[in-house]
Structure formats: C-alpha cells, structure tokens
C-alpha atoms as a PDB file:
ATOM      1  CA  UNK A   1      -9.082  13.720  10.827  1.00  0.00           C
ATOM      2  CA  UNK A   2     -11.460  13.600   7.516  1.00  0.00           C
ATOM      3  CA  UNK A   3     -11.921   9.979   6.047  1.00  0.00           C
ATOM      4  CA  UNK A   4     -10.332  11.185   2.877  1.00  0.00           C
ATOM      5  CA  UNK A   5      -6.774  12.397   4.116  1.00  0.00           C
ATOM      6  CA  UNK A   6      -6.737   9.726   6.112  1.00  0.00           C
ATOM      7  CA  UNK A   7      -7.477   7.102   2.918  1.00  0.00           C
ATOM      8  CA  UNK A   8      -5.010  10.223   0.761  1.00  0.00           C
ATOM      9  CA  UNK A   9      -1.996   9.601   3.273  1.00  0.00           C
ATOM     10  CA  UNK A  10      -2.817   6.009   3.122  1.00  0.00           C
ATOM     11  CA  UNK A  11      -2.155   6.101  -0.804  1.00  0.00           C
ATOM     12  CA  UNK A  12       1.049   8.262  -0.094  1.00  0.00           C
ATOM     13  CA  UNK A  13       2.473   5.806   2.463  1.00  0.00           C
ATOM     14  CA  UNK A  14       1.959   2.922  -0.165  1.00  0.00           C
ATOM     15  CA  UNK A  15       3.442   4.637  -3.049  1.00  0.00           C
ATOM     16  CA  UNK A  16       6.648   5.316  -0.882  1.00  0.00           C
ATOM     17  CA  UNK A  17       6.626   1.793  -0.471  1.00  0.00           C
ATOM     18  CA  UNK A  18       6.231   1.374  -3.836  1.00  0.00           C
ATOM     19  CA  UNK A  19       8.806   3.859  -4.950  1.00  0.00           C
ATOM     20  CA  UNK A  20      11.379   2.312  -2.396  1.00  0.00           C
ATOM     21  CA  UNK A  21      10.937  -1.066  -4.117  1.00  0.00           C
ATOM     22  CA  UNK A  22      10.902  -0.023  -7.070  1.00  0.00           C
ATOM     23  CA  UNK A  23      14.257   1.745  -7.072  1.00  0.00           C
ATOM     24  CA  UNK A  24      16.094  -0.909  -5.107  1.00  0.00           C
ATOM     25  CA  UNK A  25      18.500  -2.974  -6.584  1.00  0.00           C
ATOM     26  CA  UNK A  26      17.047  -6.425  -8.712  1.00  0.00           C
ATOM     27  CA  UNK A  27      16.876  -9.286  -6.375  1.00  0.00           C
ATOM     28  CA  UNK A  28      20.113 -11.729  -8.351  1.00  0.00           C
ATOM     29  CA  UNK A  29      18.761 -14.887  -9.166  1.00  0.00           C
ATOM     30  CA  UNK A  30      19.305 -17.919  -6.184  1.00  0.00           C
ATOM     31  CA  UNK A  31      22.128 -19.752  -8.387  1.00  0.00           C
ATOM     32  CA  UNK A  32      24.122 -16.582  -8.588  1.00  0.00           C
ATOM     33  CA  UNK A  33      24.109 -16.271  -4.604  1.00  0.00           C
ATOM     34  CA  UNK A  34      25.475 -18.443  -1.882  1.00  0.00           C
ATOM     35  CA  UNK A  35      23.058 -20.051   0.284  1.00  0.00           C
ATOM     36  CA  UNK A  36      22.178 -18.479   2.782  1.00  0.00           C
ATOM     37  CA  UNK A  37      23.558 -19.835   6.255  1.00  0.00           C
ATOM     38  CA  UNK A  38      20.836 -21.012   8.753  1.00  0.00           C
ATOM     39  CA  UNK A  39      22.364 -18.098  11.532  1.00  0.00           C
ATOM     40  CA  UNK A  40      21.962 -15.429   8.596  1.00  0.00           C
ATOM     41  CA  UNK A  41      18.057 -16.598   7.788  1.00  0.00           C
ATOM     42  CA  UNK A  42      17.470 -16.710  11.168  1.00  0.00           C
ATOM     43  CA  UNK A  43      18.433 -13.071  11.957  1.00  0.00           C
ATOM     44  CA  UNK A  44      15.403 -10.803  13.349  1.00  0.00           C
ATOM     45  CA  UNK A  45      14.408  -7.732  11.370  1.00  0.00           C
ATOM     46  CA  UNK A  46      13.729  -5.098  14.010  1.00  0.00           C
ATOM     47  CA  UNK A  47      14.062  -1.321  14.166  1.00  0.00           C
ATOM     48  CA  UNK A  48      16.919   0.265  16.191  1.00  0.00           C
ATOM     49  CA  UNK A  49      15.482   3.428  17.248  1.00  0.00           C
ATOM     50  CA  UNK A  50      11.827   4.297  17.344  1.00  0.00           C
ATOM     51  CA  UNK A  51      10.287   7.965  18.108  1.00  0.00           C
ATOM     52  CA  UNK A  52       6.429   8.072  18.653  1.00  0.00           C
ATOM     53  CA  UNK A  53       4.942  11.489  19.784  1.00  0.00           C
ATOM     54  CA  UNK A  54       1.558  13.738  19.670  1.00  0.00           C
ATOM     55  CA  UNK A  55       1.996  15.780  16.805  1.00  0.00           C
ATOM     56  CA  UNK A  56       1.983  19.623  17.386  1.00  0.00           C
ATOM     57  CA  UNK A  57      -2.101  20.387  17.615  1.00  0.00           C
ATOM     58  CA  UNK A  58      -0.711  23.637  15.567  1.00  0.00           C
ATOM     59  CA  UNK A  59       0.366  21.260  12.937  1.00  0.00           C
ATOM     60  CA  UNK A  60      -1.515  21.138   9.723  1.00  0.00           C
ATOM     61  CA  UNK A  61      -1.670  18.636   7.233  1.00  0.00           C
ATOM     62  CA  UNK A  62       0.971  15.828   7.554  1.00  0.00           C
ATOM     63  CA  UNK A  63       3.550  13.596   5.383  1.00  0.00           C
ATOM     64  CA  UNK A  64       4.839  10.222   4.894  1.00  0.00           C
ATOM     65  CA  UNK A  65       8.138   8.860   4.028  1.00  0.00           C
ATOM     66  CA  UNK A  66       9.434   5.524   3.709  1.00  0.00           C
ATOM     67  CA  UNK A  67      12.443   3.410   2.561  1.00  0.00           C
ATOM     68  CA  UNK A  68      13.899   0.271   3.084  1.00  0.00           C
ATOM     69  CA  UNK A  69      14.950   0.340   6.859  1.00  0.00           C
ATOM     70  CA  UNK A  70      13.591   3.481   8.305  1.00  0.00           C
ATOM     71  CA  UNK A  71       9.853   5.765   7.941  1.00  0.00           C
ATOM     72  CA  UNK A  72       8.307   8.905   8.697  1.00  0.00           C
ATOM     73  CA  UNK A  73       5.182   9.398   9.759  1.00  0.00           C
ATOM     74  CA  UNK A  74       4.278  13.553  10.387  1.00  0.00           C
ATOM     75  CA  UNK A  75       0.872  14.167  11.922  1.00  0.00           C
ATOM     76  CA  UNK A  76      -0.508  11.020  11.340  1.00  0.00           C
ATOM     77  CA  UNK A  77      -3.117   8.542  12.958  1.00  0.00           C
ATOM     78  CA  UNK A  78      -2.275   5.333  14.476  1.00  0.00           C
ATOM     79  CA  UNK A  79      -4.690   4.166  12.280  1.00  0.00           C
ATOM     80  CA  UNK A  80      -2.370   4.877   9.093  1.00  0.00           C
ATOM     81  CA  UNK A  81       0.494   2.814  10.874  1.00  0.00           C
ATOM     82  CA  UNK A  82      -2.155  -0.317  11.431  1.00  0.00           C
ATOM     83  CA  UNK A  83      -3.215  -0.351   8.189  1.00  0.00           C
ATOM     84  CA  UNK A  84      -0.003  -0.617   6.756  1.00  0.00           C
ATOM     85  CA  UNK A  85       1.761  -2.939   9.103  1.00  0.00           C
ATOM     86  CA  UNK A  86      -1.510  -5.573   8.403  1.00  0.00           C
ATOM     87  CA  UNK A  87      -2.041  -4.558   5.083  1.00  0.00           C
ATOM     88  CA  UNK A  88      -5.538  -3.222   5.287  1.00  0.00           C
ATOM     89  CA  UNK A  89      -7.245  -0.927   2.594  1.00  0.00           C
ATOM     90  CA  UNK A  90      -9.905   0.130   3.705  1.00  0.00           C
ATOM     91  CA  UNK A  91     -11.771   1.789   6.745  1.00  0.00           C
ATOM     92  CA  UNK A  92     -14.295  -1.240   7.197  1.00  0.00           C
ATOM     93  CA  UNK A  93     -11.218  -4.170   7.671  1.00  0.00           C
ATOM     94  CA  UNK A  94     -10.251  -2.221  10.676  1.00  0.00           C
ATOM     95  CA  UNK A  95     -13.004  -2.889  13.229  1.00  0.00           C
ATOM     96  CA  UNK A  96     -12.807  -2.167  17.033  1.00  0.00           C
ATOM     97  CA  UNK A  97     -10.553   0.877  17.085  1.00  0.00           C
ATOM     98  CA  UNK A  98     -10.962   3.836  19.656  1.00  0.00           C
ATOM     99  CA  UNK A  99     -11.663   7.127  18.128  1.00  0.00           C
ATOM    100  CA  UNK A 100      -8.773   9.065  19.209  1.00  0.00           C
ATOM    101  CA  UNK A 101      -6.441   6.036  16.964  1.00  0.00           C
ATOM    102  CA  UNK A 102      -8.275   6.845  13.897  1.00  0.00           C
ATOM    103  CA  UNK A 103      -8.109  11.231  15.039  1.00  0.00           C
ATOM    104  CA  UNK A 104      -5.178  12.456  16.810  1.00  0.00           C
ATOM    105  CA  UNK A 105      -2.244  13.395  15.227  1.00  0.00           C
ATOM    106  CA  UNK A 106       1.209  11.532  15.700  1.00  0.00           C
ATOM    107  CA  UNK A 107       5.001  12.107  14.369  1.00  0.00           C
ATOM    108  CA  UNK A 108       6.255   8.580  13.994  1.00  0.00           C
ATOM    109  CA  UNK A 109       9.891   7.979  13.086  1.00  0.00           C
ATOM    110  CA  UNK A 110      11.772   4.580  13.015  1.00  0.00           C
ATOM    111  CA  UNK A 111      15.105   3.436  11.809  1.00  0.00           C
ATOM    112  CA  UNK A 112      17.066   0.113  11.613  1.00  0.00           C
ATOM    113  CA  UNK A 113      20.449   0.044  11.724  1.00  0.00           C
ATOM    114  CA  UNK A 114      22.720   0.307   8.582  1.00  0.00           C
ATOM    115  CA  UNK A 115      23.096  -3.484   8.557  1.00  0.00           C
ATOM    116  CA  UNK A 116      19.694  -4.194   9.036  1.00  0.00           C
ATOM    117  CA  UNK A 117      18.359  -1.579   6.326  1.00  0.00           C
ATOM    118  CA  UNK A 118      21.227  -3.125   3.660  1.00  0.00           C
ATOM    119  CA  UNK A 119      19.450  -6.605   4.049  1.00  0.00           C
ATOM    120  CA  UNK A 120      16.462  -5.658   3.463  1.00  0.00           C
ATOM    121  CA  UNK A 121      17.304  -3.539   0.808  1.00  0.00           C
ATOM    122  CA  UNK A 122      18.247  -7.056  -0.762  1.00  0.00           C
ATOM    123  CA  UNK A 123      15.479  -8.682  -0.313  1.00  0.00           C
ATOM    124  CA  UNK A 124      12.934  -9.524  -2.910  1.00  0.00           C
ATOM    125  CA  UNK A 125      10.732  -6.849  -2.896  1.00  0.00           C
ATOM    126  CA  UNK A 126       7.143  -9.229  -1.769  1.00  0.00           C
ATOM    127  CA  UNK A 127      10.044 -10.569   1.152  1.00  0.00           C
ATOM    128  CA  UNK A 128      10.531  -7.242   1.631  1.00  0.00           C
ATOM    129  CA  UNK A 129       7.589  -5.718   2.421  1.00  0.00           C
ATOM    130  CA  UNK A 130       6.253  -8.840   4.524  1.00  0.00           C
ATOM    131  CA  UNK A 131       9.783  -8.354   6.704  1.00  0.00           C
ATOM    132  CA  UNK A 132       8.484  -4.852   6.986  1.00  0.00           C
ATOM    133  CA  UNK A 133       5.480  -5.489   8.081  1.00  0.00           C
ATOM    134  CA  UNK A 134       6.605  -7.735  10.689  1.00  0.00           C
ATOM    135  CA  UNK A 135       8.765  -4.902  12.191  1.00  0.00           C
ATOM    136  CA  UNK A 136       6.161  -2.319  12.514  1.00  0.00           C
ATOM    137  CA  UNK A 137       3.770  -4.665  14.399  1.00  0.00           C
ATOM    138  CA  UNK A 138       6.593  -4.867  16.524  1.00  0.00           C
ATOM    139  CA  UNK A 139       6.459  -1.381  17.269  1.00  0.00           C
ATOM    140  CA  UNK A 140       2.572  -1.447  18.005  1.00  0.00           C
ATOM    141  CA  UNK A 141       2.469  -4.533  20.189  1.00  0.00           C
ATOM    142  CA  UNK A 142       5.716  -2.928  22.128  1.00  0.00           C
ATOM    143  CA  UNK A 143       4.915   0.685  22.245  1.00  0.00           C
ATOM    144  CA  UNK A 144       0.571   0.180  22.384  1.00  0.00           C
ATOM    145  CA  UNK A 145       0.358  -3.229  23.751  1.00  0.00           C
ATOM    146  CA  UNK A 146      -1.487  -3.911  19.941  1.00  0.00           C
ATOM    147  CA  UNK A 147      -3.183  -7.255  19.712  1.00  0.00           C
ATOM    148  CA  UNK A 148      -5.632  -8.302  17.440  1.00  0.00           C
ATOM    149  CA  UNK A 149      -6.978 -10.880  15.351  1.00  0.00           C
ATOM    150  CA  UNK A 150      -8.557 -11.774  11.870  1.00  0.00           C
ATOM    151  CA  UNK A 151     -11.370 -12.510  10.619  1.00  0.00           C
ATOM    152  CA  UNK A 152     -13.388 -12.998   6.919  1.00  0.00           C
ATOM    153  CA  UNK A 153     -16.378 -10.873   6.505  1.00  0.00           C
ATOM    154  CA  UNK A 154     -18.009 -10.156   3.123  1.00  0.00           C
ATOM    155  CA  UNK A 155     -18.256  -6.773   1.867  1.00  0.00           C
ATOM    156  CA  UNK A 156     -18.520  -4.726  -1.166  1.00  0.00           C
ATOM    157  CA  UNK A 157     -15.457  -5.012  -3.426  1.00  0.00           C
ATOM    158  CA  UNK A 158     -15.243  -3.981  -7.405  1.00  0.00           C
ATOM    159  CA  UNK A 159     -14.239  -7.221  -9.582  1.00  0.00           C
ATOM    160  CA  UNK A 160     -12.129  -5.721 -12.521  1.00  0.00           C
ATOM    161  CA  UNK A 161     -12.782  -7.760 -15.588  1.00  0.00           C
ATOM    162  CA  UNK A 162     -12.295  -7.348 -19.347  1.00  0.00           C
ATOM    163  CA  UNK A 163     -14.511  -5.087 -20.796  1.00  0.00           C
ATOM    164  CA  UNK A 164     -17.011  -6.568 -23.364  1.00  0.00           C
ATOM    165  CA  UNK A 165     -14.717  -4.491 -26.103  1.00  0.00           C
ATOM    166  CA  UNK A 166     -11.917  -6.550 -25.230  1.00  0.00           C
ATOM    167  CA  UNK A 167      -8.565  -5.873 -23.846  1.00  0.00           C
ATOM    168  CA  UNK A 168      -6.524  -2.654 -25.053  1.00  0.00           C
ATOM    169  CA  UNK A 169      -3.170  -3.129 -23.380  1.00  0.00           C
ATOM    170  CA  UNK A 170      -0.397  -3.983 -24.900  1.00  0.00           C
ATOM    171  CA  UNK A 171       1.455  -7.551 -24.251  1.00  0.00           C
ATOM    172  CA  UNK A 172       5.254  -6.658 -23.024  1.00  0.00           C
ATOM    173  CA  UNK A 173       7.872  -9.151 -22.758  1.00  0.00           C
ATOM    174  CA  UNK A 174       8.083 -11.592 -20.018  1.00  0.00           C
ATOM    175  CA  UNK A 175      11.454 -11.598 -19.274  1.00  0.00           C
ATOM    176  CA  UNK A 176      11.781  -7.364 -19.135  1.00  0.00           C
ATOM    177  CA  UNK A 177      12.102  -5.682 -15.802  1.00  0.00           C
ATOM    178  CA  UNK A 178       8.978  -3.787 -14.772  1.00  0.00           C
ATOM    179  CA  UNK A 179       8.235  -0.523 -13.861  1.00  0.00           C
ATOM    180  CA  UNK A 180       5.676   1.481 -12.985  1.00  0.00           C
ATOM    181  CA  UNK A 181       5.029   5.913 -12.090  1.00  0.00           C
ATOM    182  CA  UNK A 182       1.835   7.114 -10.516  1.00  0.00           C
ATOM    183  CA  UNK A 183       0.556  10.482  -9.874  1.00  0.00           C
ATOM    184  CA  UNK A 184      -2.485  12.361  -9.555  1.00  0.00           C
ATOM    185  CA  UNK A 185      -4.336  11.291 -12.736  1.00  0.00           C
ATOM    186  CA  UNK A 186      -2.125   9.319 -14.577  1.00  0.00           C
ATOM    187  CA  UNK A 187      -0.378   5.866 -14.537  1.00  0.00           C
ATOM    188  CA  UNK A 188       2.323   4.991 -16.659  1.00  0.00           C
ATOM    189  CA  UNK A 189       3.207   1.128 -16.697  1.00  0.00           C
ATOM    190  CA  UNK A 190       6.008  -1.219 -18.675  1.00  0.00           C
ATOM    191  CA  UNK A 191       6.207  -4.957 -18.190  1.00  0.00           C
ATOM    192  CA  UNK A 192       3.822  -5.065 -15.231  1.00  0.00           C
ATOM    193  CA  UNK A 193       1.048  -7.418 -14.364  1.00  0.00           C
ATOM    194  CA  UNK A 194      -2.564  -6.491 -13.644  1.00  0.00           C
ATOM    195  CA  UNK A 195      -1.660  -6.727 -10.403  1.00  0.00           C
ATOM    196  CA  UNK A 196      -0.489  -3.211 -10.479  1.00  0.00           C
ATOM    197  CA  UNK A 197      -3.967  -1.863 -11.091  1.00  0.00           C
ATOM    198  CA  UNK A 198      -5.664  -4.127  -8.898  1.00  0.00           C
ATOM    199  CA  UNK A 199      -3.108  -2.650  -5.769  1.00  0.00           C
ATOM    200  CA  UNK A 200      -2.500   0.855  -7.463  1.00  0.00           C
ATOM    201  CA  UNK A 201      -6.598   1.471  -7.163  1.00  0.00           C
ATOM    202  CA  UNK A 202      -7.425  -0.597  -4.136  1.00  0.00           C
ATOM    203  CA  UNK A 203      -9.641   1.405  -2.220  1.00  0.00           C
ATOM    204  CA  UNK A 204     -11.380   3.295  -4.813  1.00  0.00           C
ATOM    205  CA  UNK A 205     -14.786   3.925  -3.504  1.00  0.00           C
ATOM    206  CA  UNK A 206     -13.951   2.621  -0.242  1.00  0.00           C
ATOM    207  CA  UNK A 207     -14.151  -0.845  -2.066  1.00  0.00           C
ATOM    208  CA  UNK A 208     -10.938  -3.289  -2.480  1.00  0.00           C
ATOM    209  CA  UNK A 209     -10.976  -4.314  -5.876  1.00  0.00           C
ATOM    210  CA  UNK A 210     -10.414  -8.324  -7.011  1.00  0.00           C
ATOM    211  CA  UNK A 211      -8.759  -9.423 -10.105  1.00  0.00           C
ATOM    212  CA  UNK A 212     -11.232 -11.439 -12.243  1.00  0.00           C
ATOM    213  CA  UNK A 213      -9.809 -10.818 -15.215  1.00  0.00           C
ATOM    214  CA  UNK A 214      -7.950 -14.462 -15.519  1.00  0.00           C
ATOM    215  CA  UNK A 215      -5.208 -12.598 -16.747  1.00  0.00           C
ATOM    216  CA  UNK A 216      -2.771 -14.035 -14.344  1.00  0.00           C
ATOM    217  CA  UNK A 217       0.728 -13.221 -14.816  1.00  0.00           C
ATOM    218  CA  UNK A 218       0.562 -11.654 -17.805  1.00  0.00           C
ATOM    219  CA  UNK A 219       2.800  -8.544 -18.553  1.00  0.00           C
ATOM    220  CA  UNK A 220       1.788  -5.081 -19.957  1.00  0.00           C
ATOM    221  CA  UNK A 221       2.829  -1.655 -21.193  1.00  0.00           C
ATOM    222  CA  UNK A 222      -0.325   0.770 -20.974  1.00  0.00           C
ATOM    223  CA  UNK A 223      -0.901   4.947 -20.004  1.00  0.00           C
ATOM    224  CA  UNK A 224      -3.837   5.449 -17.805  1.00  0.00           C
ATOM    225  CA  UNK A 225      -5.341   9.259 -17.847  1.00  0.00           C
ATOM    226  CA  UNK A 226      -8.381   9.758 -15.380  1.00  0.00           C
ATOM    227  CA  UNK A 227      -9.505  12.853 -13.687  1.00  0.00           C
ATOM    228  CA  UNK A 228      -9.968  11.819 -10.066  1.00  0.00           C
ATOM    229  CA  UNK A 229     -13.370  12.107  -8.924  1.00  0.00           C
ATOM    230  CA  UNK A 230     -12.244  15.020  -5.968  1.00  0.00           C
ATOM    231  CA  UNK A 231     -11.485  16.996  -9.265  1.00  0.00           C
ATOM    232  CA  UNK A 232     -14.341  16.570 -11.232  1.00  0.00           C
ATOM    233  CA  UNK A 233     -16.186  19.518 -10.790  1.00  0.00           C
ATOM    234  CA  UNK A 234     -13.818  21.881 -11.544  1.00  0.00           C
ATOM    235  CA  UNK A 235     -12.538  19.598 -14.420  1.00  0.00           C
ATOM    236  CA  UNK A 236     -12.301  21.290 -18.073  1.00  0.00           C
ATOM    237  CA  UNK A 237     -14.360  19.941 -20.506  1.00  0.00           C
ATOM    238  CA  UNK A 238     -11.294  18.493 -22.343  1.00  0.00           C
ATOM    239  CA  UNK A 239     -10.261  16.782 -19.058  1.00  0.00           C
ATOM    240  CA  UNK A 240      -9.785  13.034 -19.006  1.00  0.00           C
ATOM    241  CA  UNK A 241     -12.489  11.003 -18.074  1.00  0.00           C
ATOM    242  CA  UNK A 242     -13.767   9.340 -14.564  1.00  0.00           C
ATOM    243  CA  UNK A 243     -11.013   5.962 -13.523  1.00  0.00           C
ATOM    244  CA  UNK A 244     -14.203   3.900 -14.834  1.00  0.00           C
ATOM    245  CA  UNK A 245     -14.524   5.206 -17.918  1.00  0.00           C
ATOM    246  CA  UNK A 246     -10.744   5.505 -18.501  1.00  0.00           C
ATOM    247  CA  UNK A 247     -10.129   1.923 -17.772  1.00  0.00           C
ATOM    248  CA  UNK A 248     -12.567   0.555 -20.310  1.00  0.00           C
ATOM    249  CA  UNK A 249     -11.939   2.570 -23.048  1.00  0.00           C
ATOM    250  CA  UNK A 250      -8.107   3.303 -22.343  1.00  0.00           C
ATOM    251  CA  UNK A 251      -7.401  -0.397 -21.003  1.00  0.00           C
ATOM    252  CA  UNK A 252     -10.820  -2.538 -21.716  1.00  0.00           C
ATOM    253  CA  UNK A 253     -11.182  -3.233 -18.044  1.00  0.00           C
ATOM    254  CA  UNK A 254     -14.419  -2.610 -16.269  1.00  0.00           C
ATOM    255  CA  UNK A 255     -15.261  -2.451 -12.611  1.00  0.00           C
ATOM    256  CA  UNK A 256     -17.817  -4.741 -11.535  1.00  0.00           C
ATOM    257  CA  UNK A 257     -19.649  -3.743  -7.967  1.00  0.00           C
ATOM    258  CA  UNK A 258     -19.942  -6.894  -5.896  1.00  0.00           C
ATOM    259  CA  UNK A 259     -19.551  -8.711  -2.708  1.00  0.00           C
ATOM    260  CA  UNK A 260     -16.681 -10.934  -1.473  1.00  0.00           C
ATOM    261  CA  UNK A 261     -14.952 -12.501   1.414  1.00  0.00           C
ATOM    262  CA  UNK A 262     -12.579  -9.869   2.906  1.00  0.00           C
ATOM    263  CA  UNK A 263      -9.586  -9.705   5.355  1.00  0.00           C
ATOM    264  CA  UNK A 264     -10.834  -7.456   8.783  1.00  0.00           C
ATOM    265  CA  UNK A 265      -8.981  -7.375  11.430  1.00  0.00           C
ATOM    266  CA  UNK A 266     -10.617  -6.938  15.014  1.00  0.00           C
ATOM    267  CA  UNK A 267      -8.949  -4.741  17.162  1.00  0.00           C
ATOM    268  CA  UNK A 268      -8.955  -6.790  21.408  1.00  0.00           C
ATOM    269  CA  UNK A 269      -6.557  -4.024  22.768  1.00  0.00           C
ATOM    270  CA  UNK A 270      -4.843  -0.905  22.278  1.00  0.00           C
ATOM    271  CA  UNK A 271      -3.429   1.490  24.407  1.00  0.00           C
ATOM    272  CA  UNK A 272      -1.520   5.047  23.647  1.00  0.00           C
ATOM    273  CA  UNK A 273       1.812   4.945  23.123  1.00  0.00           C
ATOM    274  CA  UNK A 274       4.318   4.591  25.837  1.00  0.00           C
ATOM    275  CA  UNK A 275       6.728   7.500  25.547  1.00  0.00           C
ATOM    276  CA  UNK A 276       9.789   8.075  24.006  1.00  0.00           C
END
C-alpha cells in the first residue's frame, strides 16, 4: 500500500478522533462532580468485541471510523492501528516492522460495551484518548502477540516559529470553548491553542513539527487556506498558496527544517492476527 494513503488514512483516523472529541460533551469541572470512588477509577477500559480479518484482495481503497468506545478500520494496515495506539506520526518512529504489517489489507472493528463507551465519552478528552490508546494495544499484544519498546532518535522535524512579520492571528478569549473544522485545504479555528496546528500538520513532509513559537497556551481564532501540495499542479492560478506560504502570510508562522530528539518505537515481535 503507497506511503501516501497509508500517511492519508493516517490523517483520516486522527481527525475522527478529533471529531469524536470534539463533539462530546464538556468535561464539568471536578467541584461540580463527586469524587470518584477508588472501585470506579480502578475500572479497566477494554473492548468487548473485537473483529480482525484480511480485507477482500478485491477491495479497493479503504475507510476509517472512530468514536468514543468502538472503530472501524476497512482495508487497512496493521501499521495504521500501531501508529495510532502509540501515537506515532510518521513512517521513520516505527522501526522493525515486517512488510506485510505496513501492506496487506485488514477490516478491523472493535466495540466496548455501552457502559464502557458512556465513560469514556466523559472523560476529558487528553484522558480520553490516552484510555484509548491503552485499549487498542490491548488488542495488538492479545490478537499479534505486539511488544515493543521506545527509544529517542534524532531526526528531521519542522520547528514552527513566528514569522519575522510577526504574528497575524487573532487573540480569543481564554475562558471560551474551542473548536476547530479541517478539510482538504482549509482550517477554520476559534479559541484554540497552537497546539492545533502543531498536531493538525504533524507529518507534513514526513517531518513532525515542534512548537517553538513560546506561545504556550495562548488562544486563537484564525482561517487557514492552502492548496495541498498533491494538488498543486493542477491548481488554478487563483488557488491558495503552498501550507508554507499560507502560514506566514495568513498566520505569521514559518516552518523551520531541523533536527530533534524523536519518539521511535522498535518493533521485538509481531505476529498475524489470531482469528476471529
């Protein structure tokens, strides 16, 4: 399967995520709750029912879906699931795995139960995803016998910093709830960090890009328009600009090439999955 579906479904997989969180309901702030009891922390997040097949060698193309509880993988590599369940980016954090992982096709499907996938659904929405996480290196370790570990290798990343023009974004209230909509060329943003750029373009380049703007936990309102680089030769002239040029003179933000520590995680043994 081509490097750039692969990196394509990735994207797809995370936005689900995304939209999923997104949409859930606000975590309530701690006073407004009663504490948790130490049974009720201690409860295991784990999926009820889990389907992993070959995918149809007919099949073409493939799909993700994802909420809180249950996903869909449809002709898919393993490789996708890893990446998400360690939160990997890019191609070169994921060393050591077989060919066929990163090539053949698989329909994943996994659901929690309705009590499980209400909880999380409640959780804040960083808890959230780590709980997530958890469960579908569950399903690796049980279904693959998956184990690996991590290391810190330096690579090339892209530092986003301001732009010498200085910053174009507008400040948005603190205290506002964010939100954020991403498609194909455009990015639409209210009361959001930079964090949202630095995760909404991580990858870009097959680089992970590092926040060295300083701008911490400020929040924004900002439109990005970009023509994405796959459609720049068929591009009218009127078209939006490259994602580098757009984010200095939409956002005055620049991407720096460079080399940092990185995340990898080295694959010690994987097998195909067990069936059904």
């Amino acid at each position: 399967m081509p490097k750039l579906i692969l990196f394509s479904a990735f994207c797809l997989l995370l936005a689900a995520h995304a939209f999923a969180q997104s949409t859930a309901p606000a975590a309530q702030p701690q006073n407004s709750q009663p504490a948790a009891t130490q049974q009720e922390a201690n409860k295991v997040y784990a999926y009820e029912v889990v389907s992993i097949k070959p995918s149809n060698p007919e099949t073409h193309g493939g799909g993700t879906q994802s909420r809180p509880g249950s996903f869909a993988l449809t002709n898919m590599p393993l490789a996708l699931l890893i990446k998400d369940a360690y939160e990997l980016i890019i191609d070169s954090q994921l060393v050591g795995l077989p060919n066929w992982a990163k090539e053949d096709g698989y329909d994943i499907v996994a659901k929690a139960d309705q009590d499980t996938a209400e909880r999380l659904n409640n959780l804040p929405r960083k808890e959230r995803r780590k709980e997530e996480q958890r469960m579908e290196q569950s399903i690796l370790a049980d279904r693959c016998q998956f184990k690996a570990h991590e290391e810190t290798r330096v690579l090339p990343v892209y530092e986003l910093v301001v732009a010498k023009s200085g910053l174009k974004m507008k400040d948005a209230p603190p205290d506002e709830p964010g939100s954020e909509t991403m498609r194909s060329g455009q990015m639409a943003v209210h009361a959001m960090s930079i964090e949202t750029i630095v995760d909404g373009f991580a990858g870009t380049d097959g680089r992970l890009m590092v926040d060295k703007t300083g701008l911490e936990d400020r929040k924004f309102d900002f439109e990005l328009k970009w023509t994405p680089e796959e459609q720049r030769a068929t591009a009218s002239d009127d078209a939006p600009p490259s994602l580098y040029t757009a984010l200095e003179e939409q956002l005055g933000l620049k991407l720096v090439p460079a080399k940092d520590p990185v995340k990898v995680l080295i694959v010690d043994h994987i097998e195909r999955p067990s069936p059904n």
